[in-house]
C-alpha atoms as a PDB file:
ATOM      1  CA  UNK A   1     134.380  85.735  34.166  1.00  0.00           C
ATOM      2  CA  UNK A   2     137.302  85.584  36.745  1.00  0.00           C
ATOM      3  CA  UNK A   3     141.079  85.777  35.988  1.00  0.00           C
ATOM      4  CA  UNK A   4     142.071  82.993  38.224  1.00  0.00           C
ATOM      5  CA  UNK A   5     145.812  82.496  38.607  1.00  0.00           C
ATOM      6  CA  UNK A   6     146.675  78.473  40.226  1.00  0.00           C
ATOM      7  CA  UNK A   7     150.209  77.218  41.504  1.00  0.00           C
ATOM      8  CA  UNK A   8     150.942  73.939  41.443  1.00  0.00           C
ATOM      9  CA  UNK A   9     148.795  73.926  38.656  1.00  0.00           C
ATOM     10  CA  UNK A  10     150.297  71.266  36.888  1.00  0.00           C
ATOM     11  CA  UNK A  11     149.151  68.185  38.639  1.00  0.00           C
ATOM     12  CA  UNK A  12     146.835  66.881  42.026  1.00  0.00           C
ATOM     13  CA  UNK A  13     144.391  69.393  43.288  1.00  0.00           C
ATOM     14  CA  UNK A  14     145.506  72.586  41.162  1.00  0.00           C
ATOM     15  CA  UNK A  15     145.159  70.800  37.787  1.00  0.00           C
ATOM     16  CA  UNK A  16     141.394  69.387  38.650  1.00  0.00           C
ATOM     17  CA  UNK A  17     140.410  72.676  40.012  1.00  0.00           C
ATOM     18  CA  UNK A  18     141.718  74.075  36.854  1.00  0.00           C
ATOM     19  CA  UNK A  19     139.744  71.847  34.987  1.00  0.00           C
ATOM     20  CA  UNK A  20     136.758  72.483  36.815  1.00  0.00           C
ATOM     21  CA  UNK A  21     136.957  76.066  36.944  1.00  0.00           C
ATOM     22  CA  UNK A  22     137.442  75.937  32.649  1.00  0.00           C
ATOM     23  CA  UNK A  23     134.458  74.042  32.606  1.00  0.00           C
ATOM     24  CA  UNK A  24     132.933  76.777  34.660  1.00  0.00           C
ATOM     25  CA  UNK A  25     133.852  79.385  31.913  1.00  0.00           C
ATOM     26  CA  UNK A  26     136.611  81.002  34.374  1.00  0.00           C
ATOM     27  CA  UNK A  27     139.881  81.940  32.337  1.00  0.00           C
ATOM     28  CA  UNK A  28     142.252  80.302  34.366  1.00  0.00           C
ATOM     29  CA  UNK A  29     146.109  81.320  34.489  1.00  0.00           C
ATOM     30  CA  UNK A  30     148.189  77.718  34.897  1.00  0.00           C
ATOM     31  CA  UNK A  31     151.822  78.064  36.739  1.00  0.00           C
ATOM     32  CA  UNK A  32     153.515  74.795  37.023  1.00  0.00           C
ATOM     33  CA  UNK A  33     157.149  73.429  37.546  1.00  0.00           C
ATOM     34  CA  UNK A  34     156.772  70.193  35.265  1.00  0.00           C
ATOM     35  CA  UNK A  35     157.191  71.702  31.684  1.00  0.00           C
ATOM     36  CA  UNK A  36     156.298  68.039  30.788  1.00  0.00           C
ATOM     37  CA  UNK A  37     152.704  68.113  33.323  1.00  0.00           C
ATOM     38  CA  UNK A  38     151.654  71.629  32.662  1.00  0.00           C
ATOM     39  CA  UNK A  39     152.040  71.257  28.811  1.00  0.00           C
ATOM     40  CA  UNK A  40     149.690  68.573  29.078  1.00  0.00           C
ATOM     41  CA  UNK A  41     147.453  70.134  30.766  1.00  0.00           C
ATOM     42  CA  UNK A  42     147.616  73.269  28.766  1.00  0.00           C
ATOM     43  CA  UNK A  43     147.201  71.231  25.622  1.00  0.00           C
ATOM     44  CA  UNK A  44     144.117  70.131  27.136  1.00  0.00           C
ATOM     45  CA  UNK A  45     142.481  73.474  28.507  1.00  0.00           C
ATOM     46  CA  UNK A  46     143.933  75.715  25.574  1.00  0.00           C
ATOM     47  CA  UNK A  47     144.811  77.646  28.972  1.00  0.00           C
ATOM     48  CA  UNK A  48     147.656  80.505  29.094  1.00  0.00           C
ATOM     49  CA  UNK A  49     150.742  79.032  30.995  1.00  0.00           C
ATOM     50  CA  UNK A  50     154.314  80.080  32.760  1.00  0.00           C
ATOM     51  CA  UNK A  51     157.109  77.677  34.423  1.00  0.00           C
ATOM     52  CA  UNK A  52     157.660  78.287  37.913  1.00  0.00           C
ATOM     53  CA  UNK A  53     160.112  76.645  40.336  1.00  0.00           C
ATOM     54  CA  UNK A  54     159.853  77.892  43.754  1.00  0.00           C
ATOM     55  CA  UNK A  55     162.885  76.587  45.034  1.00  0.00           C
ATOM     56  CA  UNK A  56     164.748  79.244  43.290  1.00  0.00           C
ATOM     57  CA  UNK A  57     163.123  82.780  44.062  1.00  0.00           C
ATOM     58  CA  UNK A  58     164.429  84.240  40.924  1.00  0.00           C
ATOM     59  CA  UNK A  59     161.942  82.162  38.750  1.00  0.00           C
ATOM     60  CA  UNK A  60     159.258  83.926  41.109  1.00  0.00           C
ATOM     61  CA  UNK A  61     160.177  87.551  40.546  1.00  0.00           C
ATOM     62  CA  UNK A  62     160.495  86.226  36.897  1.00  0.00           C
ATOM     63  CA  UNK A  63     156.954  84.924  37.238  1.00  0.00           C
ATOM     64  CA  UNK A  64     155.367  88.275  38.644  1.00  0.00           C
ATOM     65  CA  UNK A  65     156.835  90.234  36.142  1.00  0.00           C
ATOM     66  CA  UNK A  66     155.177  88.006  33.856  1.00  0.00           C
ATOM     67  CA  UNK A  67     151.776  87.757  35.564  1.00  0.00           C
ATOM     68  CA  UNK A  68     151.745  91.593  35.757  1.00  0.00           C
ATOM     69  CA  UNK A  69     150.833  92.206  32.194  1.00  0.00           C
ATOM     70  CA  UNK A  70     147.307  90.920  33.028  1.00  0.00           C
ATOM     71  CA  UNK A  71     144.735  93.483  33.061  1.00  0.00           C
ATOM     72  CA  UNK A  72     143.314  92.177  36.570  1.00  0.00           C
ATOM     73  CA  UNK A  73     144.059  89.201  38.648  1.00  0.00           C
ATOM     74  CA  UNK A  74     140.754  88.126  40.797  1.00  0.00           C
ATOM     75  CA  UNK A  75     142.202  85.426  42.478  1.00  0.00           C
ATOM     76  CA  UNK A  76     145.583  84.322  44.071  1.00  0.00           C
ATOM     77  CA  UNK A  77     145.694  80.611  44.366  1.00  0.00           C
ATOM     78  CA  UNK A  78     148.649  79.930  46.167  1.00  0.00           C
ATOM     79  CA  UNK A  79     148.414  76.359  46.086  1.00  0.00           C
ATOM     80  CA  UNK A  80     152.329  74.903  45.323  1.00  0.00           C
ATOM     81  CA  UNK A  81     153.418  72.790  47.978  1.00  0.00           C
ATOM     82  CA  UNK A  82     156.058  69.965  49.106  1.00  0.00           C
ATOM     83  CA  UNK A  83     157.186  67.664  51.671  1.00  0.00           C
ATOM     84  CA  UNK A  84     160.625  67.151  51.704  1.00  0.00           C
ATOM     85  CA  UNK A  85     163.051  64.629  52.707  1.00  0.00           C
ATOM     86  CA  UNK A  86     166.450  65.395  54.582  1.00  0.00           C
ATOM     87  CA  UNK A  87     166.932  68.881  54.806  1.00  0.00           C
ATOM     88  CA  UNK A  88     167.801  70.719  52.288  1.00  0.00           C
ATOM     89  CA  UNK A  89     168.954  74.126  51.500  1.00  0.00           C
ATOM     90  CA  UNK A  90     168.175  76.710  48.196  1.00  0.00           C
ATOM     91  CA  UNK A  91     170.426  78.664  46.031  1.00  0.00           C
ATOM     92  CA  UNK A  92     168.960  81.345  48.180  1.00  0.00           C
ATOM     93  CA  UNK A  93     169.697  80.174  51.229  1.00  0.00           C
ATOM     94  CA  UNK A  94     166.692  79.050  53.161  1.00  0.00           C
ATOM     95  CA  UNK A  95     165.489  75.685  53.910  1.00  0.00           C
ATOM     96  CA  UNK A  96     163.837  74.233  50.774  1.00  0.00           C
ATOM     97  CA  UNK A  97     160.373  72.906  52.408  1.00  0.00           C
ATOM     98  CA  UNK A  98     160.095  76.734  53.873  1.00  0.00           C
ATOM     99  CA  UNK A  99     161.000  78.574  51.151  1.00  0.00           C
ATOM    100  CA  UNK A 100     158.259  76.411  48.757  1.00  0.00           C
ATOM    101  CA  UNK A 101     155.502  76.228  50.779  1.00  0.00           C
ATOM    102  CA  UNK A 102     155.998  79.769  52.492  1.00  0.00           C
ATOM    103  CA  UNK A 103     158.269  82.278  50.986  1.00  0.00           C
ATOM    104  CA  UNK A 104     158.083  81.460  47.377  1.00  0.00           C
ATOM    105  CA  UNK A 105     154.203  82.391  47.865  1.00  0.00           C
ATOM    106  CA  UNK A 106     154.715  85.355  50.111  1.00  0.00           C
ATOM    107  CA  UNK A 107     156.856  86.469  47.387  1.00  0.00           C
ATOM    108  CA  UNK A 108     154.437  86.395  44.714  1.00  0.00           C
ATOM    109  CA  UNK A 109     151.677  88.290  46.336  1.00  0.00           C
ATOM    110  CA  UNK A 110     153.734  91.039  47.856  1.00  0.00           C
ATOM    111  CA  UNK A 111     155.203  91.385  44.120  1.00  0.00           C
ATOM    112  CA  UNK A 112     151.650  91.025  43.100  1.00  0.00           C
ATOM    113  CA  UNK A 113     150.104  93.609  45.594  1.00  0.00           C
ATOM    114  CA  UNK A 114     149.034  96.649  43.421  1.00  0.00           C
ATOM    115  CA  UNK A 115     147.427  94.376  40.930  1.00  0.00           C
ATOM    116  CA  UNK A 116     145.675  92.367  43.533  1.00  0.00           C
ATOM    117  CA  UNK A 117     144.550  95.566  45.744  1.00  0.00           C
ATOM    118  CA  UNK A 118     143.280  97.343  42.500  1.00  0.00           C
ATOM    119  CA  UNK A 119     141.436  93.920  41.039  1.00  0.00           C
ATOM    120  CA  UNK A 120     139.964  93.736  44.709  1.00  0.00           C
ATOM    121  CA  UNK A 121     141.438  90.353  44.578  1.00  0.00           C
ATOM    122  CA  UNK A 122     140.877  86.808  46.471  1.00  0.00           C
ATOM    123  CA  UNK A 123     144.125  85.253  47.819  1.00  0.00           C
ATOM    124  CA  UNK A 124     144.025  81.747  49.027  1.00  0.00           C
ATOM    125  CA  UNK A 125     146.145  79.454  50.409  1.00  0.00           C
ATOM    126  CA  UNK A 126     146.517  75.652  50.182  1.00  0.00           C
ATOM    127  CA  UNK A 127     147.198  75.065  54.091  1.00  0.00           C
ATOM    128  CA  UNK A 128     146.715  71.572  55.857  1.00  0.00           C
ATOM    129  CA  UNK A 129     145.810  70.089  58.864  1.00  0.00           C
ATOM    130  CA  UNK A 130     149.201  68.917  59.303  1.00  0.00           C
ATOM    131  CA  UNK A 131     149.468  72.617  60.756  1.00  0.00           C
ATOM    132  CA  UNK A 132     147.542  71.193  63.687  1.00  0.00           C
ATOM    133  CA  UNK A 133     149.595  68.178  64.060  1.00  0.00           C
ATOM    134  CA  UNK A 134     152.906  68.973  63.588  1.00  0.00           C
ATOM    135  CA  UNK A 135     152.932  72.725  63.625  1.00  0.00           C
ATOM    136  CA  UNK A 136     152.094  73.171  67.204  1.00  0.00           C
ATOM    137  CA  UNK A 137     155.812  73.681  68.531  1.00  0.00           C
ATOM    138  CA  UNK A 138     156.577  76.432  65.423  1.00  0.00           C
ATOM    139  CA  UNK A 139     159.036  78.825  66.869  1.00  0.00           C
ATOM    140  CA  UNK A 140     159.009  82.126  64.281  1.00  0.00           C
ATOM    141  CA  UNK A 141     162.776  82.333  65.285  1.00  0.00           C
ATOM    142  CA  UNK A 142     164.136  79.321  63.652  1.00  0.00           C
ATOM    143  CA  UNK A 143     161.978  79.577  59.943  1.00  0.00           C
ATOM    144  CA  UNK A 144     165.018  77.570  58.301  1.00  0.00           C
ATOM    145  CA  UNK A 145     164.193  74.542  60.460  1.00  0.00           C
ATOM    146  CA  UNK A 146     168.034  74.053  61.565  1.00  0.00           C
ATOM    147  CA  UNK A 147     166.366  73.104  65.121  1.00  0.00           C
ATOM    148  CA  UNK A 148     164.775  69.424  65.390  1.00  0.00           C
ATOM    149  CA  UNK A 149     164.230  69.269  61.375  1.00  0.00           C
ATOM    150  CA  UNK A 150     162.149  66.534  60.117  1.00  0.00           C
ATOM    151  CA  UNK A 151     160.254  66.182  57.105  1.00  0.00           C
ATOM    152  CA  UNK A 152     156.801  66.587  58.833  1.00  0.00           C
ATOM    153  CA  UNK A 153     157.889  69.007  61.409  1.00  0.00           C
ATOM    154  CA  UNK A 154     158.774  70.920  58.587  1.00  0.00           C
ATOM    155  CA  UNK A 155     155.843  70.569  56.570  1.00  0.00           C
ATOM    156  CA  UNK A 156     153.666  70.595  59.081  1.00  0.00           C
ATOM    157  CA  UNK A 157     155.480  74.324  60.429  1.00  0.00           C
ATOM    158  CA  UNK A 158     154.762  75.645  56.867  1.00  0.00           C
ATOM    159  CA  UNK A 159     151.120  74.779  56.214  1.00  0.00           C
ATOM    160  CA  UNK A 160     150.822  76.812  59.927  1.00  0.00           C
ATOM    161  CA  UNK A 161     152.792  79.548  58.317  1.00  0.00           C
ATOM    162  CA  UNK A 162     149.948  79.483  55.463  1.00  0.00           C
ATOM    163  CA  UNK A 163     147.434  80.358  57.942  1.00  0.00           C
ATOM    164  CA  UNK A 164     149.565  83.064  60.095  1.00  0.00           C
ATOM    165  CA  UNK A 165     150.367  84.205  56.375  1.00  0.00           C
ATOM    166  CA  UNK A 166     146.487  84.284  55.403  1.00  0.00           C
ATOM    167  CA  UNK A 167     145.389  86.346  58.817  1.00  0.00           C
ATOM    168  CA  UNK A 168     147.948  88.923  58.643  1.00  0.00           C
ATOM    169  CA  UNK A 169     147.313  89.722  55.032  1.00  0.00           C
ATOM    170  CA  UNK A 170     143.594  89.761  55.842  1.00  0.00           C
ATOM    171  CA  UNK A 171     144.553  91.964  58.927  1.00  0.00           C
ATOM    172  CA  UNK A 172     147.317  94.213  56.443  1.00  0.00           C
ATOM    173  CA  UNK A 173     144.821  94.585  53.380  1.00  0.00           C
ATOM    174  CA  UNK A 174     141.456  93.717  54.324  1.00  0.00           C
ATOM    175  CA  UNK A 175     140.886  97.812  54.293  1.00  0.00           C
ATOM    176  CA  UNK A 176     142.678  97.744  50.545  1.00  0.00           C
ATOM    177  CA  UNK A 177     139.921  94.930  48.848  1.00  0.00           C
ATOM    178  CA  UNK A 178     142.387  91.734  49.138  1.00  0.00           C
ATOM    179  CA  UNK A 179     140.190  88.945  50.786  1.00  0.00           C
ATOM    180  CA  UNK A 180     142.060  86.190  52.143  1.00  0.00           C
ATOM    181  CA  UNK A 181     141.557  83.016  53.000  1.00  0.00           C
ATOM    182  CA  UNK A 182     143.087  79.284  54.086  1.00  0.00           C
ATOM    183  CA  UNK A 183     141.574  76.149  53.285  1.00  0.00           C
ATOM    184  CA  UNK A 184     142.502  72.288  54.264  1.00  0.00           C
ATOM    185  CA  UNK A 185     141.824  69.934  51.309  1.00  0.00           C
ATOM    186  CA  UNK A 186     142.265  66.605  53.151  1.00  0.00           C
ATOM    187  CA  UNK A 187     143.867  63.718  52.328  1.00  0.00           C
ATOM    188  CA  UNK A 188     144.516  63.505  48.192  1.00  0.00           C
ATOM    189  CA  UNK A 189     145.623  60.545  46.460  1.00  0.00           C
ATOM    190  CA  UNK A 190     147.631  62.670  44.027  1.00  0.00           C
ATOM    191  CA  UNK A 191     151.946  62.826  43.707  1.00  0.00           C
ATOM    192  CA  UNK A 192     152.216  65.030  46.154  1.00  0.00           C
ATOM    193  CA  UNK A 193     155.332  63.728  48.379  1.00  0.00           C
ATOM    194  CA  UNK A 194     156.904  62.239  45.211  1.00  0.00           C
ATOM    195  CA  UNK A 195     159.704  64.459  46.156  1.00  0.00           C
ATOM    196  CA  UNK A 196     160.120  62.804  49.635  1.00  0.00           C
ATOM    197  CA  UNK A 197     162.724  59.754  50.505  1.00  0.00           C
ATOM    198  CA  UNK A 198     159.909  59.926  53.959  1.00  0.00           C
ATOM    199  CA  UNK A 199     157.709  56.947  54.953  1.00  0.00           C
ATOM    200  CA  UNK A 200     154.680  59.142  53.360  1.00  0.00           C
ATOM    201  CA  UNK A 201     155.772  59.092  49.587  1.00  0.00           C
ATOM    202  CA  UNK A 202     154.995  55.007  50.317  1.00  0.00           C
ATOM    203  CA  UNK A 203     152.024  55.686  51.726  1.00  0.00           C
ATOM    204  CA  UNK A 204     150.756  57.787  48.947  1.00  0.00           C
ATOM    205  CA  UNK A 205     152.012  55.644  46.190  1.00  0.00           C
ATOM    206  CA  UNK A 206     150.954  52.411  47.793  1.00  0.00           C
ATOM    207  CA  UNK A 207     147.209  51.100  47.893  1.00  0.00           C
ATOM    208  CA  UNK A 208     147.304  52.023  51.115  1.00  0.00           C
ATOM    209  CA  UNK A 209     146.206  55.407  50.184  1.00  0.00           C
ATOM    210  CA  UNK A 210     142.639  54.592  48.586  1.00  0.00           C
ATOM    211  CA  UNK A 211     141.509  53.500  52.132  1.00  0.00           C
ATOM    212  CA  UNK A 212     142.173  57.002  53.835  1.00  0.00           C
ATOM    213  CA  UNK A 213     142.499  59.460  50.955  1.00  0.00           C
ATOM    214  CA  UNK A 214     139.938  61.427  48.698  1.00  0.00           C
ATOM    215  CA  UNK A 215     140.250  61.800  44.768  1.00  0.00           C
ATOM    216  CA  UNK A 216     141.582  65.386  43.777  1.00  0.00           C
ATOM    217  CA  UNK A 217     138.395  66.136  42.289  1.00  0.00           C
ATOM    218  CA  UNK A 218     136.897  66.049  45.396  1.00  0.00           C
ATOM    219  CA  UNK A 219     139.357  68.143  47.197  1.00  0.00           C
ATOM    220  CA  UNK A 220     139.607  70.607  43.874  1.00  0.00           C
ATOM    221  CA  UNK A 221     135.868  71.361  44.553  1.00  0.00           C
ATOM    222  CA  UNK A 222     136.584  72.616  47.940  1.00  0.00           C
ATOM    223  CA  UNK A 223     139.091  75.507  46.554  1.00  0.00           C
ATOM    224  CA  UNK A 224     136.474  76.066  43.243  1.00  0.00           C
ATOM    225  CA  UNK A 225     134.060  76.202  46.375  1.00  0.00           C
ATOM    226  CA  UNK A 226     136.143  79.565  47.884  1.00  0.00           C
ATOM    227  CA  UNK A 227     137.046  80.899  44.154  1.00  0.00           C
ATOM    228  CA  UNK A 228     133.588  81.164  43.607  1.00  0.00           C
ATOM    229  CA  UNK A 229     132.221  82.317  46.869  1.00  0.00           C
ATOM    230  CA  UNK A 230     131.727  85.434  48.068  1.00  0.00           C
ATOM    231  CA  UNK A 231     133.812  86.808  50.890  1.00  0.00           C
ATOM    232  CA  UNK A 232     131.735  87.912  53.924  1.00  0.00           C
ATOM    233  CA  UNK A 233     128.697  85.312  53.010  1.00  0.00           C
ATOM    234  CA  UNK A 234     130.313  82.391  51.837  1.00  0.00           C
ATOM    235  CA  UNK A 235     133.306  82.562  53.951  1.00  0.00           C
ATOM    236  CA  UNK A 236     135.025  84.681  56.485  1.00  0.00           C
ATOM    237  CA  UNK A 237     138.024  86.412  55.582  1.00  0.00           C
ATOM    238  CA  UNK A 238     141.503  85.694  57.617  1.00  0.00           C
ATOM    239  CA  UNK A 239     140.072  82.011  58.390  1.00  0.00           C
ATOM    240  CA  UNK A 240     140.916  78.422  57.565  1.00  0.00           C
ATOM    241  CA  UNK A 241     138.224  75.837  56.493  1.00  0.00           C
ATOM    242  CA  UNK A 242     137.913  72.133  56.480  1.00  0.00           C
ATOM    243  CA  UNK A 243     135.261  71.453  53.884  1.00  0.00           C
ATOM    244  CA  UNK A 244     132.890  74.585  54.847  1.00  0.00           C
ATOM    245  CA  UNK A 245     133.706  74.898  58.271  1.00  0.00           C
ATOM    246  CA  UNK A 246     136.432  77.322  59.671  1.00  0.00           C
ATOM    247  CA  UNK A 247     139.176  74.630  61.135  1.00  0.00           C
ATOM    248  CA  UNK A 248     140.270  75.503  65.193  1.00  0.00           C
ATOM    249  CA  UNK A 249     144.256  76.236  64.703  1.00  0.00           C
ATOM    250  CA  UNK A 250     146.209  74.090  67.373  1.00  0.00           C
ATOM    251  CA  UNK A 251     148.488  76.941  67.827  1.00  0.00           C
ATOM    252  CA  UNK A 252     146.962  79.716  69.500  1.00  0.00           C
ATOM    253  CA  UNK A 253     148.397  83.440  68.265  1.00  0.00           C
ATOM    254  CA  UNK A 254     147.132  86.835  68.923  1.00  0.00           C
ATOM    255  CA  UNK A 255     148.198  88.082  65.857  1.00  0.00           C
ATOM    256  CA  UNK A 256     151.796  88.484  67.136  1.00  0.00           C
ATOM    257  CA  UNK A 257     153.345  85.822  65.630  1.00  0.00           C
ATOM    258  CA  UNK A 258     151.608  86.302  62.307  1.00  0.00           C
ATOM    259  CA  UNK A 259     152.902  89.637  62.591  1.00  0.00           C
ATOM    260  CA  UNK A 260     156.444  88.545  63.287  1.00  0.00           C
ATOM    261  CA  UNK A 261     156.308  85.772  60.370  1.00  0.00           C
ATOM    262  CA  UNK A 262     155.449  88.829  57.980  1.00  0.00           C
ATOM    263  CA  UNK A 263     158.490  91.128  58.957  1.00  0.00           C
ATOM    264  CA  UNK A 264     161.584  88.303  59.002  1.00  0.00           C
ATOM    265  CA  UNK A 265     159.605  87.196  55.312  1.00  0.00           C
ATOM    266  CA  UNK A 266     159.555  91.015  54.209  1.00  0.00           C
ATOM    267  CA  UNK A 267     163.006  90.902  55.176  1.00  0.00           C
ATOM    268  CA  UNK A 268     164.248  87.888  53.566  1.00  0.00           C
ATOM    269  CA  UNK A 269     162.986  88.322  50.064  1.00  0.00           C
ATOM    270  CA  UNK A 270     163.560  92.464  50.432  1.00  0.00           C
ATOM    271  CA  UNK A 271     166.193  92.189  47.953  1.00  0.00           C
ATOM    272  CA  UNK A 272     163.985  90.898  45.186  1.00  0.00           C
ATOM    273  CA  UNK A 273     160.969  93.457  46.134  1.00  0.00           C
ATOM    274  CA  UNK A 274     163.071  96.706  46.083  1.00  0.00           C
ATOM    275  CA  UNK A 275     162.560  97.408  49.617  1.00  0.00           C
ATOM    276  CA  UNK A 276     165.149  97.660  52.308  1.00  0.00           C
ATOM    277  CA  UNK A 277     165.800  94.710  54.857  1.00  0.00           C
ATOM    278  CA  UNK A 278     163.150  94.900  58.222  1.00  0.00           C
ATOM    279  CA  UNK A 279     163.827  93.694  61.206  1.00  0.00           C
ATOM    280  CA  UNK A 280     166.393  91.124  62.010  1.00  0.00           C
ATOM    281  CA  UNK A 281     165.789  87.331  60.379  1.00  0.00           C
END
């Protein structure tokens, strides 16, 4: 039986993979923002719970420390994710669809890192193909979106920074047990973009959405799929899949970019890991 720890966990794809993977006899770890959603769903599973919201990075230190007391963490699912409408700035300073879909997560497994290195852990990440469409012009020097912001561009920028995320921490601590891996889970008719004042929070509340989208059960089986799969024969660590294919990346990197996404992170959450400030942001 796995410890499996799920973001986002309170609704969409994290709640039916949590369902599934209970079903499965995994003892799953539920972190949601809606106090309202996860206590539902925790009411449901009899499943242990914590309150999460990523757009303030203190409730994620909070959340580590919590998550820490656990003997052994066997999978990572970092699966909490926006899209935003205008742009928006934290209490911490960074631009809010970033700091959510990116930072908040990178914060949480470098917090995380001695339990998941000694557990021999999984880490996976909730990326998109909207990496491919509008993540091709991502420019590691302007991570706050303040150049050309939209909500897309910006969501589409952070679901490329899942995968850049996912290769360097397969590249970092592949030697140390972590495997790590990115996965698309296409088109969900779920709340996600709830949050957004954007033309797609119509098209995934209208009916509109049951012509081109899947059911979240469907796309929850695709990250029970990786959770139960074994690195090196089910899947290759570092990638990104599309159902059980790895997914070709739009923008091309050799690992220097990744490597640069890592540092200005490191250095932007270094005051909540204990570690000095890296490189300039």
């Amino acid at each position: 039986m796995q410890t499996i720890v799920i973001t986002g966990a309170s609704d969409g794809i994290g709640a039916a993979a949590a369902r599934q993977l209970n079903a499965g006899g995994h003892h799953v770890v539920l972190v949601g923002r809606s106090k309202a959603k996860t206590e539902a769903l925790v009411k449901e599973l009899k499943a242990p719970f914590y309150l999460a919201d990523y757009a303030k990075l203190s409730d994620v230190r909070r959340l580590a420390e919590e998550l820490s007391a656990y003997e052994r963490i066997d999978v990572l699912a970092n699966n909490a994710g926006v899209i935003m409408g205008p742009r928006a700035i934290t209490e911490d300073g960074f631009e809010a669809t970033f700091q959510v879909n990116h930072l908040a997560g990178f914060l949480l497994t470098k917090l995380l890192m001695d339990k998941l290195i000694s557990s021999r852990a999984k880490v996976i990440q909730t990326s998109s193909m909207a990496a491919n469409v509008w993540g091709r012009n991502f420019d590691v020097t302007d991570l706050n979106n303040e150049r050309g912001y939209s909500p897309t561009a910006a969501y589409g920028r952070s679901k490329l920074e899942n995968i850049l995320f996912t290769r360097e921490l397969d590249r970092r601590h592949r030697a140390d047990g972590i495997s790590s891996v990115a996965f698309h889970p296409g088109f969900v008719r779920s709340n996600f973009a709830e949050d957004t004042t954007f033309f797609m929070r119509w098209f995934y509340h209208s009916p509109l959405r049951f012509l081109a989208t899947i059911s979240p059960e469907t796309s929850a089986r695709r990250l029970v799929k990786l959770i139960e799969g074994t690195p090196g024969k089910d899947w290759q660590t570092g990638e990104v899949y599309s159902k059980s294919k790895p997914m070709g990346v739009a923008f091309k990197d050799d690992g220097t970019v990744a490597w640069q996404l890592w540092e200005r992170s490191e250095a932007m959450v270094a005051g909540l890991t204990g570690n000095s400030p890296g490189a300039g942001i």
